[in-house]
Protein backbone atom coordinates (compact mmCIF):
# COMPACT_ATOMS: atom_id res chain seq x y z
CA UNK A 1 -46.75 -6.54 30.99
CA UNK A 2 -44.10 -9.19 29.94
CA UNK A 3 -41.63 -10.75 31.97
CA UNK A 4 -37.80 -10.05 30.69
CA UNK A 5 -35.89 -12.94 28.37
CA UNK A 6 -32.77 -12.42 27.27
CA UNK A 7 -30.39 -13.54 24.42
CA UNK A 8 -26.72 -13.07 24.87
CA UNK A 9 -24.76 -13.51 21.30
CA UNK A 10 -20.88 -13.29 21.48
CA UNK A 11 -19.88 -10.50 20.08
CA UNK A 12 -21.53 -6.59 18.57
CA UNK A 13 -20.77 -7.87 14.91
CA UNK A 14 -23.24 -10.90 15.97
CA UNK A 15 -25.26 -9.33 17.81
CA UNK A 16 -26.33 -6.79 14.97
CA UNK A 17 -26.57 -9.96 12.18
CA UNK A 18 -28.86 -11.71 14.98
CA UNK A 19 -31.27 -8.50 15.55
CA UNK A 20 -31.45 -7.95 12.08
CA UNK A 21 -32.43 -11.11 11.58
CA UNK A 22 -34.61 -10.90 14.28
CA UNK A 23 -36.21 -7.93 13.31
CA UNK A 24 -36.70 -9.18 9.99
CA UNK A 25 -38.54 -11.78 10.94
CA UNK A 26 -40.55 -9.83 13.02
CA UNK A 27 -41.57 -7.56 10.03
CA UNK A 28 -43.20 -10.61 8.06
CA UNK A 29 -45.20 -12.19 11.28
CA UNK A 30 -46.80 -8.57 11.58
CA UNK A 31 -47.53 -8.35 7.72
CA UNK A 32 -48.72 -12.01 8.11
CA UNK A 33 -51.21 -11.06 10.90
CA UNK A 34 -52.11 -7.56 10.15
CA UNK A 35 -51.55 -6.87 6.62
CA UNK A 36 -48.92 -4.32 7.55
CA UNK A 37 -46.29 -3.88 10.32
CA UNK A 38 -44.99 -0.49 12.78
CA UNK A 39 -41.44 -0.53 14.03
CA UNK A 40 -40.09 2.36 16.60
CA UNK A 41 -36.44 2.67 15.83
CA UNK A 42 -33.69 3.63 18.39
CA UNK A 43 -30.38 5.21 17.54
CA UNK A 44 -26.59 4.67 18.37
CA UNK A 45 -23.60 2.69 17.29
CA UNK A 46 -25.37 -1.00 17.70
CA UNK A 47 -28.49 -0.05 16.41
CA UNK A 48 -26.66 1.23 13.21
CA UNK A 49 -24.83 -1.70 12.73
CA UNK A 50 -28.49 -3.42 13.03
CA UNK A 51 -29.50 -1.28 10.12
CA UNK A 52 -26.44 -1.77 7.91
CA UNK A 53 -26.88 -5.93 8.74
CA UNK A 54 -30.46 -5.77 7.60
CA UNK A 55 -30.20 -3.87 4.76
CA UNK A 56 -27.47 -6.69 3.36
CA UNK A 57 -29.88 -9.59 3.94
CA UNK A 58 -30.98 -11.27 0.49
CA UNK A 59 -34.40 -12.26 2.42
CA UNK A 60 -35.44 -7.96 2.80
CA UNK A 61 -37.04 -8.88 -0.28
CA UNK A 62 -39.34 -10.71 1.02
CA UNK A 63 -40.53 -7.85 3.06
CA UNK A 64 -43.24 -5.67 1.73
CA UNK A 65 -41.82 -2.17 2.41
CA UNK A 66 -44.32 -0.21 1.25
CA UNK A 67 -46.56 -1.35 3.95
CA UNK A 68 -44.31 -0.87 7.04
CA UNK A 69 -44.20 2.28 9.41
CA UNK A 70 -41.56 3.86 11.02
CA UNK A 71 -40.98 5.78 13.85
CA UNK A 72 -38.52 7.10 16.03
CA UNK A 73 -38.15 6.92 20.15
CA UNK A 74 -36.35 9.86 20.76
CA UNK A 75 -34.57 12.15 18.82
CA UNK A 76 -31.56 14.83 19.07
CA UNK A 77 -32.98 18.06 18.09
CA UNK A 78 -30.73 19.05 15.14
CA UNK A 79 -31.47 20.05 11.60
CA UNK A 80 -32.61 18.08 9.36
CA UNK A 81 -30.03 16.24 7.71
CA UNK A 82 -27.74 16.77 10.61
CA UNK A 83 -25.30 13.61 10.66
CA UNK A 84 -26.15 13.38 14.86
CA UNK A 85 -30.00 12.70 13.90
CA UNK A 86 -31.20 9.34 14.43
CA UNK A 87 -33.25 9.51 11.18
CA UNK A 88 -30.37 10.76 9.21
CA UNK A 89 -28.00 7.48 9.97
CA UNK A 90 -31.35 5.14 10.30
CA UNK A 91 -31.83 6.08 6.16
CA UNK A 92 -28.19 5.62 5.64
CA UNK A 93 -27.97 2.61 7.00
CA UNK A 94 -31.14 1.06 5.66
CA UNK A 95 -34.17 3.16 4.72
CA UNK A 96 -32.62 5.08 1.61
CA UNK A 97 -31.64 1.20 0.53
CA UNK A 98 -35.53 -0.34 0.66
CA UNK A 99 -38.87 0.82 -1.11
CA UNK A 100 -40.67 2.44 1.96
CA UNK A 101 -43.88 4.62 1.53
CA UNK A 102 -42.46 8.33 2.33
CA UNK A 103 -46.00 8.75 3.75
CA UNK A 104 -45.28 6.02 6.47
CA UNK A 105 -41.74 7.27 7.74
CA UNK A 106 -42.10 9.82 10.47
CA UNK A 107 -39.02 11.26 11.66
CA UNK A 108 -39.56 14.06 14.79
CA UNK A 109 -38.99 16.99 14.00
CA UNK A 110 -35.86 18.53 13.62
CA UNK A 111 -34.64 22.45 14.73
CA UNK A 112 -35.27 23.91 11.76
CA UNK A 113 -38.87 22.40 10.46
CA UNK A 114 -40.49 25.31 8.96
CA UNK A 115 -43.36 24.40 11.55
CA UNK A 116 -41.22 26.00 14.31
CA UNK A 117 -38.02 25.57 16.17
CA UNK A 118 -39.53 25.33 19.89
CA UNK A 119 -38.58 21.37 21.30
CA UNK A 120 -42.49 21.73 23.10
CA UNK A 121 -44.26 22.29 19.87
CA UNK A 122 -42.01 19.45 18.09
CA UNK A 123 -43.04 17.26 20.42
CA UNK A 124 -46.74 18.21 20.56
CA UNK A 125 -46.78 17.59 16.88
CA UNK A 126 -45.34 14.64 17.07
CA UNK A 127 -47.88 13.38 19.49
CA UNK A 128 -50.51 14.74 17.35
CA UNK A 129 -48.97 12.46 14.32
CA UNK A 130 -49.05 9.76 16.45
CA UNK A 131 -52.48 10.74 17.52
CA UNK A 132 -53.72 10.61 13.62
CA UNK A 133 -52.27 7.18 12.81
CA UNK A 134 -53.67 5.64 16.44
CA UNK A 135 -55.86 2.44 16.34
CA UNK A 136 -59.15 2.57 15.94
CA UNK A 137 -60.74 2.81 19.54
CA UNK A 138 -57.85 4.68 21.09
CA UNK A 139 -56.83 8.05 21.27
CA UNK A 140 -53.17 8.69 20.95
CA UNK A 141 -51.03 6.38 20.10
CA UNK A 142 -50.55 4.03 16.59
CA UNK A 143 -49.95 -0.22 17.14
CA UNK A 144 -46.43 -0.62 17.63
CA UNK A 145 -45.62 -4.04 16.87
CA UNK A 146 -41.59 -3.68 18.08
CA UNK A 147 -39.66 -1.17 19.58
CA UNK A 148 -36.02 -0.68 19.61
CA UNK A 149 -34.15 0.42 22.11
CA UNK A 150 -29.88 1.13 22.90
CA UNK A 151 -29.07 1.37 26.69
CA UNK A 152 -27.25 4.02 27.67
CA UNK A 153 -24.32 3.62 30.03
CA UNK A 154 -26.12 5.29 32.31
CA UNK A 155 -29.21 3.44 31.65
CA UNK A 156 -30.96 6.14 29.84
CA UNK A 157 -33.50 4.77 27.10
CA UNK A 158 -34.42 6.92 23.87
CA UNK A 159 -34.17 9.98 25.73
CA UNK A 160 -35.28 9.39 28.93
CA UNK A 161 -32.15 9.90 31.57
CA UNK A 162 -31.78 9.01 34.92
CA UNK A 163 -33.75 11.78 37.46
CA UNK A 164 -34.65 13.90 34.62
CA UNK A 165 -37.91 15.40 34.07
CA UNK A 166 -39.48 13.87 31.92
CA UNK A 167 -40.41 11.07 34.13
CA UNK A 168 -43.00 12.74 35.52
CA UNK A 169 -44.52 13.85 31.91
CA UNK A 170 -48.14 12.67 31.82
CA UNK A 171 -47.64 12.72 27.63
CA UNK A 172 -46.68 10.83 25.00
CA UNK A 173 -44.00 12.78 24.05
CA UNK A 174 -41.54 15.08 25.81
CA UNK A 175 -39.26 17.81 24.67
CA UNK A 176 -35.71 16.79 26.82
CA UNK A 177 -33.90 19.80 27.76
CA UNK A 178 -30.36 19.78 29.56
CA UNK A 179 -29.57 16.32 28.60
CA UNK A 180 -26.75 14.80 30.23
CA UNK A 181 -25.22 13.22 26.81
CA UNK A 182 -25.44 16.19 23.98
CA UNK A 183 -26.49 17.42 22.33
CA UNK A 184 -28.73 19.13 25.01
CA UNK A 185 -31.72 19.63 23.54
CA UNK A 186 -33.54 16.51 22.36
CA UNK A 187 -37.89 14.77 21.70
CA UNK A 188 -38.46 11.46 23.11
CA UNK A 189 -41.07 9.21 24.06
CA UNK A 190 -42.00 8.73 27.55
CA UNK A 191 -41.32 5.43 29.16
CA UNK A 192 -45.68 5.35 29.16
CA UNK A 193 -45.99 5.28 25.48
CA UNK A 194 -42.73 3.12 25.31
CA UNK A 195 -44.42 0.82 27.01
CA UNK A 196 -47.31 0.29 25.00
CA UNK A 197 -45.47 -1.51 22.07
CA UNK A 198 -46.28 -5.24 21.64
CA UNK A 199 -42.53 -5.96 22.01
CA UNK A 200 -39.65 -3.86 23.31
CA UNK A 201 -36.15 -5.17 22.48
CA UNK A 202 -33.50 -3.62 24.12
CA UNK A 203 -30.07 -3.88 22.65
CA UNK A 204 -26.48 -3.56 24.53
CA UNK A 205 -22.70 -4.18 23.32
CA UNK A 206 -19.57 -3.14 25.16
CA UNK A 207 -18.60 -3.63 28.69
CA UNK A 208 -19.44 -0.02 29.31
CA UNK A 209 -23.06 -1.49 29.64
CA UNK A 210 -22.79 -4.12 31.70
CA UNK A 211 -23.48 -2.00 35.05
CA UNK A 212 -26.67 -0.28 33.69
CA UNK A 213 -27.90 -3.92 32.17
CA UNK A 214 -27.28 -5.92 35.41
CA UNK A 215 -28.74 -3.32 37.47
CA UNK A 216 -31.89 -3.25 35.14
CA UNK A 217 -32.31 -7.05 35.08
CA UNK A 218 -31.68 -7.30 39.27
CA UNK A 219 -34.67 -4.78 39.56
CA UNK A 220 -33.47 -1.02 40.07
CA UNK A 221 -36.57 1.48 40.18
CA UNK A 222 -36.76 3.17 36.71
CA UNK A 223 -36.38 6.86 37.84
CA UNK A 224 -32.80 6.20 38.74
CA UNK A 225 -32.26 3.70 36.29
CA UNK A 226 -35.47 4.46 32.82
CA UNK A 227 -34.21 0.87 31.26
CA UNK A 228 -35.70 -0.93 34.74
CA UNK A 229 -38.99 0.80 34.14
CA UNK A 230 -39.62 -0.81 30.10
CA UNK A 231 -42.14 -3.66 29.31
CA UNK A 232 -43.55 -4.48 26.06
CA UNK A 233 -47.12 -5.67 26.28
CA UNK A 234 -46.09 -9.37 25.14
CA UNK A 235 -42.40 -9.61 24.77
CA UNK A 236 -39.62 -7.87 27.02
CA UNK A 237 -36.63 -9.00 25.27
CA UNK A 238 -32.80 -7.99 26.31
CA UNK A 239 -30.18 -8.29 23.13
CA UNK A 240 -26.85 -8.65 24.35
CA UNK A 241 -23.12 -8.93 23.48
CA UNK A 242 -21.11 -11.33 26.26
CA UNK A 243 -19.39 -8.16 26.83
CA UNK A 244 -22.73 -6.17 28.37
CA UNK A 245 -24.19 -9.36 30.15
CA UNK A 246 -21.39 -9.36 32.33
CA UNK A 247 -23.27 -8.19 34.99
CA UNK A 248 -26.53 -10.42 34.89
CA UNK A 249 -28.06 -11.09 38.17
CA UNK A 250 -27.76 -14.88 39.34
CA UNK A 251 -30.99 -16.17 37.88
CA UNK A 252 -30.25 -15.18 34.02
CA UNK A 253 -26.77 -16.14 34.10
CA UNK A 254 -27.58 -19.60 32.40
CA UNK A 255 -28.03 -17.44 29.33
CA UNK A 256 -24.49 -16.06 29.20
């Protein structure tokens, strides 16, 4: 697993141009190397603003859409269309605005899939989708080639809280009930399969996240903090406003 790097920008408005950019890039190298590129996206106010900087850069064009999947980390389980989903602001911001294959976006599922309302079975099919687009050689999970994720104040990842549960889930996907953030009823990916993407960016603005970031960063163990506990196979990489790095330990305070 990677080691942690982090990139500190000064404020949210350029941090989201700078992952967007980022991200962009990121896109291309994968089509470059594999023909196609996988993306897991996150959800919140930052990530948003991500989408909505993306989706304004001339250079998307240069991206071919149709060959990109998307996923999802964790989800609030909602109806579909619900404004709270992650989906539902992730194609506002950006997806209804580029030329994706509908056949390569996979949302979770939401409360009311005709498939059934249960948050186990949502998540079991989810696995199973993930299961049916896995490389060839493995079992269960798809190449991710980056994963987003927001830190919570708490320093909850996707779904994945503090002392909850799910931590001790031996699957790749877990149905979160009695969240501590509502809604309370939620489908996430364990920190296992989080942690088999080939680069996991976490993203932070605000002061609010400077505790959960420095505690991360010095080291905290990941069942009282889940953001300690993720490593991308390659790349580990913190995005920060000034605001959330606040807190760094000693030795990545150069970066500030």
């Amino acid at each position: 697993m990677s080691e942690a790097s982090i990139a500190v920008h000064a404020d949210a408005e350029l941090l989201a141009q700078a992952v967007a950019a980022r991200l962009l890039v990121r896109i291309l190298d994968a089509q470059t190397g594999r023909g196609q590129a996988s993306v897991v996206l996150t959800g919140g106010r930052i990530a948003t603003a991500v989408y909505r900087a993306l989706a304004a850069l001339p250079a998307r064009e240069a991206v071919d859409w149709s060959r990109v999947d998307v996923w999802w980390g964790d989800e609030r389980f909602l109806p579909e269309g619900d404004p709270q989903r992650n989906a539902t602001q992730a194609r506002a911001a950006l997806l209804d605005a580029v030329p994706l294959d509908p056949a390569r976006v996979h949302p979770m599922p939401a409360s009311d899939d005709p498939a059934g309302s249960d948050p186990e079975e949502a998540a079991g099919r989810y696995a199973a989708e993930l299961a049916r687009a896995a490389r060839p050689g493995t079992a269960v999970l798809p190449h991710f080639d980056v994963l987003l994720l927001g830190v919570g104040e708490d320093g909850h990842v996707a779904s994945v809280f503090p002392e909850h549960p799910v931590h001790y889930e031996n699957r790749p996907v877990s149905a979160v009930r009695g969240s501590p953030k509502p809604p309370p009823i939620r489908t996430t990916l364990t920190l296992p399969t989080i942690n088999t993407a080939e680069e996991v960016w976490l993203i932070a603005s605000g002061a609010d996240k400077a505790r959960a970031v420095g505690l991360a960063l010095a080291g905290a163990g990941p069942v009282q903090l889940p953001a300690a506990g993720v490593r991308g196979i390659n790349r580990t990489l913190w995005l920060l406003d000034r605001s959330a790095a606040a807190d760094l330990p000693a030795r990545f305070r150069s970066v500030r």
